[in-house]
C-alpha atoms as a PDB file:
ATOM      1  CA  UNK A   1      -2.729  17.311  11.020  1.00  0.00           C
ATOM      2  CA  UNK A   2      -0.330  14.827  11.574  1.00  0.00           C
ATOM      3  CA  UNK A   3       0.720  12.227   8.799  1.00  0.00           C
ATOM      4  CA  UNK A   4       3.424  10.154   7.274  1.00  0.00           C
ATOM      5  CA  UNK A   5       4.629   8.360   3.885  1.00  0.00           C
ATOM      6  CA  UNK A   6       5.391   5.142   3.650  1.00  0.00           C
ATOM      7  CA  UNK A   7       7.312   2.978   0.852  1.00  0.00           C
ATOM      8  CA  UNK A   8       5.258  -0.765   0.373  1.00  0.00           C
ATOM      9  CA  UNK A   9       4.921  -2.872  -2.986  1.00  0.00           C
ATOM     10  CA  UNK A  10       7.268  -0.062  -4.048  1.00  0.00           C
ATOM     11  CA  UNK A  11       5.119   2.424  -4.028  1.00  0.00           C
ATOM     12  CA  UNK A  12       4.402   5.331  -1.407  1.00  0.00           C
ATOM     13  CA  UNK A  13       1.449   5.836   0.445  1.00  0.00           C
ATOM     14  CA  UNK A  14       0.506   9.130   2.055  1.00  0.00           C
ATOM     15  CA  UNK A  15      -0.927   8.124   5.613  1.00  0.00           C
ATOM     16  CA  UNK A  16      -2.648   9.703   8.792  1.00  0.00           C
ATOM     17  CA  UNK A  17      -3.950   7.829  12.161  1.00  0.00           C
ATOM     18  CA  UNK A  18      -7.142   6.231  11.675  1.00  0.00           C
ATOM     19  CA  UNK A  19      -6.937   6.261   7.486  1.00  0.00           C
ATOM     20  CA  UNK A  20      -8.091   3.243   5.935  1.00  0.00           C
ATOM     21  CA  UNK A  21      -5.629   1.912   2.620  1.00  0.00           C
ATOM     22  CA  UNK A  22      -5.329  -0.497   0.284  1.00  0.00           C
ATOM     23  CA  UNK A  23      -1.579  -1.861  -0.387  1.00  0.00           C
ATOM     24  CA  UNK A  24      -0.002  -4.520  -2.861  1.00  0.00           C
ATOM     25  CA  UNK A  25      -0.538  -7.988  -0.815  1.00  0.00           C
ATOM     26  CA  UNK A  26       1.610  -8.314   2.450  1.00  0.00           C
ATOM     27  CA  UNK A  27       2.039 -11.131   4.418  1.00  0.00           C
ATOM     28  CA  UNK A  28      -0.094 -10.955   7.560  1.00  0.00           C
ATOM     29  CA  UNK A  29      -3.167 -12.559   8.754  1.00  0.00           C
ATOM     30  CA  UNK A  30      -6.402 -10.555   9.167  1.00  0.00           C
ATOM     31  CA  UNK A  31      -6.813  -8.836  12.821  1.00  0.00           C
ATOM     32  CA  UNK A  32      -3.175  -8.946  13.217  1.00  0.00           C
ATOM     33  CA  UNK A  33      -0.701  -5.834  13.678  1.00  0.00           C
ATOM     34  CA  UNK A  34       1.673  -4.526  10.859  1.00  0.00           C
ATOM     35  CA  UNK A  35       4.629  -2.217  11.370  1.00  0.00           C
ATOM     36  CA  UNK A  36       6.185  -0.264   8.563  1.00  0.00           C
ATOM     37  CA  UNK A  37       9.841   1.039   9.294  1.00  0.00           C
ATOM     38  CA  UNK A  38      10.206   2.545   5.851  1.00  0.00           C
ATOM     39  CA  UNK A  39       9.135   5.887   6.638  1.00  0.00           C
ATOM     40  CA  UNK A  40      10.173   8.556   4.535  1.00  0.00           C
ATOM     41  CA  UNK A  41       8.488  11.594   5.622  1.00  0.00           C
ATOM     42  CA  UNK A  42       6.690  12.718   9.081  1.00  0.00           C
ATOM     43  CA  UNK A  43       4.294  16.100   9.807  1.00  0.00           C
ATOM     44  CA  UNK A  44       2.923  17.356  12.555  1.00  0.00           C
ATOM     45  CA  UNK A  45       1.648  20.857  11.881  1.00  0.00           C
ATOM     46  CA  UNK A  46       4.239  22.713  10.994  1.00  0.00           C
ATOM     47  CA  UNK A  47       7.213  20.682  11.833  1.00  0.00           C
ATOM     48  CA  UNK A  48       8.469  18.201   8.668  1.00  0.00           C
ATOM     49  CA  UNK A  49      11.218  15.281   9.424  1.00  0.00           C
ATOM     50  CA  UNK A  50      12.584  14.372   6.079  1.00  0.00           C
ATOM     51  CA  UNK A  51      14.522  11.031   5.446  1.00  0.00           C
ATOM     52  CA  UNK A  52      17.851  10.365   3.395  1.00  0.00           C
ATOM     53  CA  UNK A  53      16.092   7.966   2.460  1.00  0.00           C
ATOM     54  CA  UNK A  54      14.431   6.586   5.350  1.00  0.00           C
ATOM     55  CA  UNK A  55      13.503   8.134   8.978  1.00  0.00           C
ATOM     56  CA  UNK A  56      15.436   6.196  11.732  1.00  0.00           C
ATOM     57  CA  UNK A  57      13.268   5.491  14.632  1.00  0.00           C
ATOM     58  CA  UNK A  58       9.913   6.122  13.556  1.00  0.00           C
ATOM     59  CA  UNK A  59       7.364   3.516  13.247  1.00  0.00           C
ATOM     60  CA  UNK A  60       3.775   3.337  11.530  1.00  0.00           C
ATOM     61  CA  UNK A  61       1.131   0.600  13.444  1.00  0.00           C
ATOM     62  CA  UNK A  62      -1.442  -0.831  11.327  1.00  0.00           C
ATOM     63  CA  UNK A  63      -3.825  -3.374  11.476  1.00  0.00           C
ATOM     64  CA  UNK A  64      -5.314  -5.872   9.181  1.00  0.00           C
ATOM     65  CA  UNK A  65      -8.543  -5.603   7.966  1.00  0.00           C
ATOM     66  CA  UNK A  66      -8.859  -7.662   4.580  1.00  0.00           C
ATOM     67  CA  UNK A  67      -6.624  -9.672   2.485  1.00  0.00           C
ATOM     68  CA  UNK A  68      -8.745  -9.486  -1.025  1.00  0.00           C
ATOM     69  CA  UNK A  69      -8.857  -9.449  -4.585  1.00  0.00           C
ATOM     70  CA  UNK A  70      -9.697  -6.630  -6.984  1.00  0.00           C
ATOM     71  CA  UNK A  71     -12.079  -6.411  -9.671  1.00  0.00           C
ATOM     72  CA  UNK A  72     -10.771  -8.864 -12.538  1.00  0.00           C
ATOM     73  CA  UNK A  73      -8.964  -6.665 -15.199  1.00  0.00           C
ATOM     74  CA  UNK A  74      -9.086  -8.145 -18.902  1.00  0.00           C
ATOM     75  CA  UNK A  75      -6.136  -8.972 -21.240  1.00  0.00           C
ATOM     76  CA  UNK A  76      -6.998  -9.473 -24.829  1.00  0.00           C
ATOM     77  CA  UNK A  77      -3.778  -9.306 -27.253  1.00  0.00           C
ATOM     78  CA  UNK A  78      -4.510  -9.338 -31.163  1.00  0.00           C
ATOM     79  CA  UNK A  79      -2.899  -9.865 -34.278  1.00  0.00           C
ATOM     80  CA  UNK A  80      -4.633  -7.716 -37.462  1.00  0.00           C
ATOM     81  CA  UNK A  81      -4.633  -9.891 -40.551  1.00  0.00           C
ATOM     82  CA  UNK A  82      -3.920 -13.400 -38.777  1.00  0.00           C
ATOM     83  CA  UNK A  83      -7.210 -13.462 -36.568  1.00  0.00           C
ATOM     84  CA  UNK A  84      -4.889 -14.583 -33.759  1.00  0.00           C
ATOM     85  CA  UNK A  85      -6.397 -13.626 -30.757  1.00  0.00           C
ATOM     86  CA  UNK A  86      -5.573 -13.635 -27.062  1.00  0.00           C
ATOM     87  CA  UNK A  87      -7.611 -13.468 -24.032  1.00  0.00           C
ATOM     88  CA  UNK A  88      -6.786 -13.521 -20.320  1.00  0.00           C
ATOM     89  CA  UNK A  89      -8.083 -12.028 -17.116  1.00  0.00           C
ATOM     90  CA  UNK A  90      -6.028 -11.247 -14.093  1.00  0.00           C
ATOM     91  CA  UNK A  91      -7.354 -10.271 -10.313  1.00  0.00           C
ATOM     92  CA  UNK A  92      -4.581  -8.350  -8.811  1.00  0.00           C
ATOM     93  CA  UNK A  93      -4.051  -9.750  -4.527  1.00  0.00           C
ATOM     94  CA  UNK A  94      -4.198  -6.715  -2.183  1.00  0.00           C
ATOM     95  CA  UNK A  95      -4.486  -6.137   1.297  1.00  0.00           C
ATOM     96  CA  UNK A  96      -6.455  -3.086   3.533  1.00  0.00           C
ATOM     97  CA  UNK A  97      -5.478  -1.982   6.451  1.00  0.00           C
ATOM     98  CA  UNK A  98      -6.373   0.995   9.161  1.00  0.00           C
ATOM     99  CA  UNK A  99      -3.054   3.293  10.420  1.00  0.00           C
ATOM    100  CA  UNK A 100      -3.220   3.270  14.298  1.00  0.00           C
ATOM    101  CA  UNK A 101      -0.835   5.583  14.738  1.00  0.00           C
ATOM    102  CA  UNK A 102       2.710   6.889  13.786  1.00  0.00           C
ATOM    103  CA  UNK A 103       5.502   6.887  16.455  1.00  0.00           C
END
């Protein structure tokens, strides 16, 4: 099985061809093509490529699918004694995409 990890959002994603993800919001229209160059690790089988800290020369493709929201996530701060109370809701931007391949 051959797959890859990828730094976005600053975060890493563990990845293989044809894997469908959902990454902190990049800008790209749907349909269109996204390349990641910060590619820390590749497998194939039993051969591993390791990065200090990035792989030079290796790409992962992937295409846009969505540029969304997710669910709304509630904030509600309060204050014992004063009845001071705080209330806020925040939907977090995000975008999927399917891994074509890794080169």
């Amino acid at each position: 099985m051959t797959f890859a990890v990828i730094e976005t959002g600053g975060k890493q994603y563990k990845v293989a061809a044809g894997q469908k993800i959902k990454v902190e919001k990049l800008a790209a229209e749907e349909g269109a093509k996204f390349v990641f160059d910060k590619v820390l690790l590749t497998s194939d089988g039993d051969k591993i490529e390791l990065g200090k800290p990035y792989l030079e020369g290796k790409k992962v493709e992937a295409k846009v699918l969505d540029q969304s929201k997710a669910k709304k996530v509630i904030v509600f701060k309060y204050k014992n004694k004063t009845r001071q109370m705080k209330r806020k809701g925040h939907r977090q931007p995000y975008t999927e995409l399917e891994i074509v391949g890794i080169k």
